[in-house]
N, C-alpha and C. Protein backbone atom coordinates (compact mmCIF):
# COMPACT_ATOMS: atom_id res chain seq x y z
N UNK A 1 -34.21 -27.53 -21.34
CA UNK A 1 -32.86 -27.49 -20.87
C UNK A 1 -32.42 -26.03 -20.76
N UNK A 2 -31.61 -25.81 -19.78
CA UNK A 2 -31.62 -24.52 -19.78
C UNK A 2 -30.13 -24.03 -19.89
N UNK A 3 -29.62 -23.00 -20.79
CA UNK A 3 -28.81 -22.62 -21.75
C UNK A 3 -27.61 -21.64 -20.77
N UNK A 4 -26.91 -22.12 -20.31
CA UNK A 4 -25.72 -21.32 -19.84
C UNK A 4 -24.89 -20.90 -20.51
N UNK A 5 -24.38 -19.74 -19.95
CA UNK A 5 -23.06 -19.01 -20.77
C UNK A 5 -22.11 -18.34 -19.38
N UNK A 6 -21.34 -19.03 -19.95
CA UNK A 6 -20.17 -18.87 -18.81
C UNK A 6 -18.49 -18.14 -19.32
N UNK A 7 -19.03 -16.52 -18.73
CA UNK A 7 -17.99 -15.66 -19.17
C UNK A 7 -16.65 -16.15 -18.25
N UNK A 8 -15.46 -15.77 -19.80
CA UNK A 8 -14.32 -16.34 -19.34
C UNK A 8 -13.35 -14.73 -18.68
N UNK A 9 -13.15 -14.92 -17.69
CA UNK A 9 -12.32 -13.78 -17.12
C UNK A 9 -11.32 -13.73 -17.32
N UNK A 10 -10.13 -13.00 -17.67
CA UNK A 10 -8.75 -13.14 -17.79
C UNK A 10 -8.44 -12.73 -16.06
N UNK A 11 -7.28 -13.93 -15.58
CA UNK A 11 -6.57 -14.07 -14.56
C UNK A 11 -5.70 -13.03 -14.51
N UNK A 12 -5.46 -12.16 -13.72
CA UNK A 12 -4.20 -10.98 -13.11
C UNK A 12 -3.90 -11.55 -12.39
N UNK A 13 -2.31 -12.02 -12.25
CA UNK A 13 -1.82 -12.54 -11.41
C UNK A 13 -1.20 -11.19 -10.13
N UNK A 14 -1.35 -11.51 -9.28
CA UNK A 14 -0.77 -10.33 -7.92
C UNK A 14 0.67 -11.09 -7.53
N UNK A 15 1.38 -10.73 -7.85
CA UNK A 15 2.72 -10.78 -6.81
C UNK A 15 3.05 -9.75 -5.78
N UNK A 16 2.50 -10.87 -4.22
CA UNK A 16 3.28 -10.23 -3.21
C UNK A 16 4.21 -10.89 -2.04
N UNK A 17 5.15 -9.23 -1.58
CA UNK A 17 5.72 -9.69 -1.33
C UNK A 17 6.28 -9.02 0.26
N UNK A 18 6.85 -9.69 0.51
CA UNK A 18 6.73 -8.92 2.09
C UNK A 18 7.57 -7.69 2.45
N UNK A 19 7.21 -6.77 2.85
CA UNK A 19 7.74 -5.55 3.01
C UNK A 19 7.71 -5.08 4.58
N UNK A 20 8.62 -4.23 5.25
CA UNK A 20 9.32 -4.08 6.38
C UNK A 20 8.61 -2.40 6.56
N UNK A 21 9.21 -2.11 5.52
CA UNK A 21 8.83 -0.58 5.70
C UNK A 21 8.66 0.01 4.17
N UNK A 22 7.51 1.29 4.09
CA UNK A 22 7.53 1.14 3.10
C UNK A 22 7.47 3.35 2.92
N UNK A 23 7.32 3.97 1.78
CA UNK A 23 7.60 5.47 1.54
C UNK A 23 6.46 5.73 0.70
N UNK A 24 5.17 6.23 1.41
CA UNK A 24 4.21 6.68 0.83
C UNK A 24 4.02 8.50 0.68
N UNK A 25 3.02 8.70 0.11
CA UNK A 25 2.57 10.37 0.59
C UNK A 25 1.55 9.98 1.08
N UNK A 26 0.67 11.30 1.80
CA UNK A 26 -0.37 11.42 2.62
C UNK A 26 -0.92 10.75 2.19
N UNK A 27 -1.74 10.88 1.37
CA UNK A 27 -3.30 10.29 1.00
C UNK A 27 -3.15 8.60 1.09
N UNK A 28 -2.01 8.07 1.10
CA UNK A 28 -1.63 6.69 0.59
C UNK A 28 -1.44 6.52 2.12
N UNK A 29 -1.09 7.02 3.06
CA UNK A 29 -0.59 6.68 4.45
C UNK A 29 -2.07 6.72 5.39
N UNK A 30 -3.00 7.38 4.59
CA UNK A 30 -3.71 7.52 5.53
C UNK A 30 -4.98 6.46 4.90
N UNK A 31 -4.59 5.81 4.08
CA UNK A 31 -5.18 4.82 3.13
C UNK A 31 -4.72 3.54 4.48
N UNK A 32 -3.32 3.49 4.13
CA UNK A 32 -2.57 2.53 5.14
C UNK A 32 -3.44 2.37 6.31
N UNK A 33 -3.21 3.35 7.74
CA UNK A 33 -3.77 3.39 8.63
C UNK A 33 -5.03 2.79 8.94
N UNK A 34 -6.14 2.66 7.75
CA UNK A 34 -7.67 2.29 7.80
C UNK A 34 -7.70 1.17 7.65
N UNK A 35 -6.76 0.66 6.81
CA UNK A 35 -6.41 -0.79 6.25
C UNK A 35 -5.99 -1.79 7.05
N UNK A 36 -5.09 -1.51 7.66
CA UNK A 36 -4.04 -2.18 8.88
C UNK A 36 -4.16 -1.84 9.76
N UNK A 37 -4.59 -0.47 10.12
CA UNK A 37 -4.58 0.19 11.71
C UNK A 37 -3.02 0.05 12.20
N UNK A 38 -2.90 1.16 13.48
CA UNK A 38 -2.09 2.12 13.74
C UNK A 38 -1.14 0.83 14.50
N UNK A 39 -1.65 -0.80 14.84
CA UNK A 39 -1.38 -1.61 15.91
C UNK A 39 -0.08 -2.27 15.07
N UNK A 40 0.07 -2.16 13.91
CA UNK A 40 0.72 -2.82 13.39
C UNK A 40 2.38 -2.19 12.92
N UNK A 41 2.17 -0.92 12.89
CA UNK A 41 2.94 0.51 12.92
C UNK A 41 4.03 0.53 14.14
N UNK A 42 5.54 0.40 13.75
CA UNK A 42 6.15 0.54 14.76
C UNK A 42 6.65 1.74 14.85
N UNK A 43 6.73 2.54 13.28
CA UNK A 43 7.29 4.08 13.76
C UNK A 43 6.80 4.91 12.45
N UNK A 44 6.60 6.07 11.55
CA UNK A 44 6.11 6.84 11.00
C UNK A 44 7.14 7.79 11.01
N UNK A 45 8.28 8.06 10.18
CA UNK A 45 8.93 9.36 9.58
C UNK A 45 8.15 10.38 9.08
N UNK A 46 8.29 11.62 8.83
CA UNK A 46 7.90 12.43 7.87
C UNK A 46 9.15 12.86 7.03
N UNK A 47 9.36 12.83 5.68
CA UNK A 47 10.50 13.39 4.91
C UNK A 47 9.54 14.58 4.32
N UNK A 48 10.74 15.69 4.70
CA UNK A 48 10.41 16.88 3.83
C UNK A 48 10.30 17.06 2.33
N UNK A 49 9.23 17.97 2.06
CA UNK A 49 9.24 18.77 0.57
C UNK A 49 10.84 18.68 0.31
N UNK A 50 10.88 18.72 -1.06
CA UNK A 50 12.16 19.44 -1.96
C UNK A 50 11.87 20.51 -2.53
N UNK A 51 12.57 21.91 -2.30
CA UNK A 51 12.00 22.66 -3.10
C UNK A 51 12.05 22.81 -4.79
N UNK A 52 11.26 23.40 -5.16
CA UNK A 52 10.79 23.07 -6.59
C UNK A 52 10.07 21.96 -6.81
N UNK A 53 9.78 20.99 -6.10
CA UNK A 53 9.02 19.77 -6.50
C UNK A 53 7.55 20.24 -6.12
N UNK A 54 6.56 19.19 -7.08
CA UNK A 54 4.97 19.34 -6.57
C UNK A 54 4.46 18.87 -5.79
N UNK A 55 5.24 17.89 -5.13
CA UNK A 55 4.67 17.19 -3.67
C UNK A 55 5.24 17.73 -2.63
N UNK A 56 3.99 17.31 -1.66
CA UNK A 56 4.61 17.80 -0.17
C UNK A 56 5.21 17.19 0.87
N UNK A 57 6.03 16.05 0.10
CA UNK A 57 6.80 15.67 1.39
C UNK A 57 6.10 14.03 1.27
N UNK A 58 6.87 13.16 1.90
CA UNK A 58 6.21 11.88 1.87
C UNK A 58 6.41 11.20 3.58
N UNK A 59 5.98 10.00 3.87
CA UNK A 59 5.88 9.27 4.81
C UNK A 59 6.77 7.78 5.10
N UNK A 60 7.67 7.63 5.60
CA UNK A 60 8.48 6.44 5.65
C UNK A 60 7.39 5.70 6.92
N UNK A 61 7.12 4.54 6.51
CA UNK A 61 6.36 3.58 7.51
C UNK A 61 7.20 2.48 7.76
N UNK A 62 7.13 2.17 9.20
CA UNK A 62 8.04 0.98 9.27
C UNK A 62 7.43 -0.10 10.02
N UNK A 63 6.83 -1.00 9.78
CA UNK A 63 5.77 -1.80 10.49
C UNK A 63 6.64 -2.94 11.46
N UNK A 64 5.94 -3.28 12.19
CA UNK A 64 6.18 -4.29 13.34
C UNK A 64 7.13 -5.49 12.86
N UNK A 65 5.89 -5.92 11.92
CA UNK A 65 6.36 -7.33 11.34
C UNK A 65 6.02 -7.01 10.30
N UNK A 66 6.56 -7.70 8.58
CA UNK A 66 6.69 -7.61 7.61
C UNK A 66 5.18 -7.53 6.80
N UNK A 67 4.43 -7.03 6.62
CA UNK A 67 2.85 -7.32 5.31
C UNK A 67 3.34 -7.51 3.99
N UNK A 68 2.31 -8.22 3.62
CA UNK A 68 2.31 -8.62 2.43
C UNK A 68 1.58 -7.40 1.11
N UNK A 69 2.20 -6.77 0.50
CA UNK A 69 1.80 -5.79 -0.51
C UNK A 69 2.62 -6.30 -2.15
N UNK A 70 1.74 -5.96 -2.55
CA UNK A 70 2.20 -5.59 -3.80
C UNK A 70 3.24 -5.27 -4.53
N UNK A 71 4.48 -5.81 -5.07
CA UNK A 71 5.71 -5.27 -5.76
C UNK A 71 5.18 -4.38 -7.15
């Protein structure tokens, strides 16, 4: 007879939820783009640096129709 062992995983539940538009930085926008592609994209802001801050500025995305992400 042959002897199984059956690891128990703990469940992460994902809540998502639908989003319109959303305020990334670069690296995260250009994450976006590969993911979804550009077809789904109805417009792309750029918001400026603040000075004194360590980032450079972030990305307002505003998509077509609503995706489903992550809260």
């Amino acid at each position: 007879m042959r002897n199984s062992v059956y690891k128990r995983r703990a469940f992460a539940a994902k809540t998502l939820e639908p989003r319109k538009e959303l305020i990334v930085n670069a690296d995260k926008y250009l994450g976006l783009v590969d993911d979804i592609g550009m077809d789904s994209i109805e417009r792309v802001e750029f918001k400026n640096p603040k000075i004194g801050k360590p980032d450079f500025g972030s990305f307002r995305v505003v998509f077509k129709t609503p995706q489903l992400m992550e809260s």
